[in-house]
Structures are given as structure tokens and as C-alpha cells.
Protein backbone atom coordinates (compact mmCIF):
# COMPACT_ATOMS: atom_id res chain seq x y z
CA UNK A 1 0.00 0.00 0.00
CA UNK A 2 2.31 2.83 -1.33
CA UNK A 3 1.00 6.09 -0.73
CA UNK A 4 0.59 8.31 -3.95
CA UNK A 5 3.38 10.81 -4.63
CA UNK A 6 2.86 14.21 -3.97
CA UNK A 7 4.75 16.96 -6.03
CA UNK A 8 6.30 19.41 -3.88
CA UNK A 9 7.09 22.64 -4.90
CA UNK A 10 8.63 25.23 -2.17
CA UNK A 11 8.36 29.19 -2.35
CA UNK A 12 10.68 31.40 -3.19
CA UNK A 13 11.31 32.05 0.49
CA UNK A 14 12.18 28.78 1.34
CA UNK A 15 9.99 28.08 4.37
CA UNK A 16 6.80 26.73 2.74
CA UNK A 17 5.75 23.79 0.33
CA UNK A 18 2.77 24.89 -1.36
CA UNK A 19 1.19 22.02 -2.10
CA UNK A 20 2.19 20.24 0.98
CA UNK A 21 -0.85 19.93 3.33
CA UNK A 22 -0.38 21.09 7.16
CA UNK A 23 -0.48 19.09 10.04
CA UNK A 24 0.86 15.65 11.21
CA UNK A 25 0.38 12.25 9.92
CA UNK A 26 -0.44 11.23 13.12
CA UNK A 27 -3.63 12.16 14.70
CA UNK A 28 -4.25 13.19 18.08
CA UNK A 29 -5.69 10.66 20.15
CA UNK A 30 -8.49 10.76 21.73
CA UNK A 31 -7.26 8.34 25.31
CA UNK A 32 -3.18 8.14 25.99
CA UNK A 33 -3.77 4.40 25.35
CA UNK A 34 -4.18 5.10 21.97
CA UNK A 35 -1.40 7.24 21.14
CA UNK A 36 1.61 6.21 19.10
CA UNK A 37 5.33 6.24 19.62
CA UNK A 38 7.97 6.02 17.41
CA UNK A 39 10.50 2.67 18.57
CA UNK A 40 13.45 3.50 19.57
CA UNK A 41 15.48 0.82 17.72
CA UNK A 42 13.35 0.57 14.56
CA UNK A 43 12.00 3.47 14.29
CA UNK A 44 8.75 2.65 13.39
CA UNK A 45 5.04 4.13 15.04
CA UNK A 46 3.31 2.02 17.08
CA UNK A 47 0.41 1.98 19.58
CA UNK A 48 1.69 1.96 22.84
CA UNK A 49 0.01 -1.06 23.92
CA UNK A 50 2.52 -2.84 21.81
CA UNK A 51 5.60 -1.28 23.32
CA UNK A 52 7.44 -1.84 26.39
CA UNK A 53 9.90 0.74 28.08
CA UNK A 54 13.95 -0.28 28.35
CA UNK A 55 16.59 1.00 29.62
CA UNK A 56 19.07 1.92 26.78
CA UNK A 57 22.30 4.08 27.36
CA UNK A 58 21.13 5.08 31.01
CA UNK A 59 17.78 6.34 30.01
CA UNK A 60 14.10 4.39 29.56
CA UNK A 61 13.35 4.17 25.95
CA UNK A 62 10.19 3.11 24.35
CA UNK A 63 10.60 -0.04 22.24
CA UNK A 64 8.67 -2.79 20.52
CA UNK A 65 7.73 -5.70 22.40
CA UNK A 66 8.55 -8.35 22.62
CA UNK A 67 11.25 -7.37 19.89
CA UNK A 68 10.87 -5.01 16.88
CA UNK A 69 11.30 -8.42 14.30
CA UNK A 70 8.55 -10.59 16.46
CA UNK A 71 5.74 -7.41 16.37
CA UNK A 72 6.36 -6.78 12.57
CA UNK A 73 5.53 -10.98 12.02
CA UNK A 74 2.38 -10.88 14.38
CA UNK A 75 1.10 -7.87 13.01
CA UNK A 76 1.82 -9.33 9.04
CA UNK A 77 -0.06 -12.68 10.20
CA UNK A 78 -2.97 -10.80 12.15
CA UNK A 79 -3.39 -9.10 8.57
CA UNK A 80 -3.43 -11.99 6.46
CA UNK A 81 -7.18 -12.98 5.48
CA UNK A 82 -7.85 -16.60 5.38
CA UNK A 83 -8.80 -17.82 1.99
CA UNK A 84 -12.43 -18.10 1.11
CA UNK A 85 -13.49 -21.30 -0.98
């Protein structure tokens, strides 16, 4: 599901893309529960319900759990529909 490119074109001052629409990608959400977080090893935005907080270089970090490579094959399966016959 590749998102549809956008052309981009910024003003002569630099600052704005005028085609580009404002705001984030990520919506507010409506309970803390249902926020996302970006992982701190992968990178990737997640609900927090499916991360876990580690320590990493001295500081708690937000991270996928159980590990970044186990989420990504549990969410890919949850997706997958059965086959109809």
C-alpha cells in the first residue's frame, strides 16, 4: 500500500511547500492508550500497547515488544485474510 506521490514545490522564500498539506500524519488521540510512539530501535510508530519501556544508554526508551522483528511478524499474520473457498 504505497501512498501516492505528492509533487512538492517550495516558495521562493524557502519556508513553505505549497502544495504540501499542514499538520501531522499522526492524529491526536483521543485516550493516551491510543497514542503512538515512534521505537526506539526501529523506528517505526506504534500503539503503545505494543511497546514496552527499556533501559538503553542510562535512560528508559520506548521499544517494541517483545522485539521489533517478532511485532512486525504478528502484526503481518494478524493481517493476512484466510482464503475463502
Amino acid at each position: 500500500m504505497a501512498k501516492a506521490d505528492t509533487k512538492t514545490k517550495i516558495v521562493a522564500d524557502g519556508l513553505r511547500y505549497k502544495s504540501k498539506v499542514s499538520g501531522s500524519p499522526f492524529t491526536a488521540a483521543t485516550s493516551f492508550g491510543a497514542a503512538t510512539m515512534s521505537c526506539f530501535l526501529c523506528g517505526k510508530h506504534r500503539a503503545r500497547s505494543q511497546m514496552i519501556s527499556k533501559k538503553i544508554l542510562g535512560k528508559s526508551q520506548a521499544v517494541c515488544s517483545p522485539t521489533c522483528k517478532a511485532l512486525d511478524l504478528a502484526l503481518e499474520e494478524a493481517n493476512k485474510k484466510p482464503a475463502s473457498d
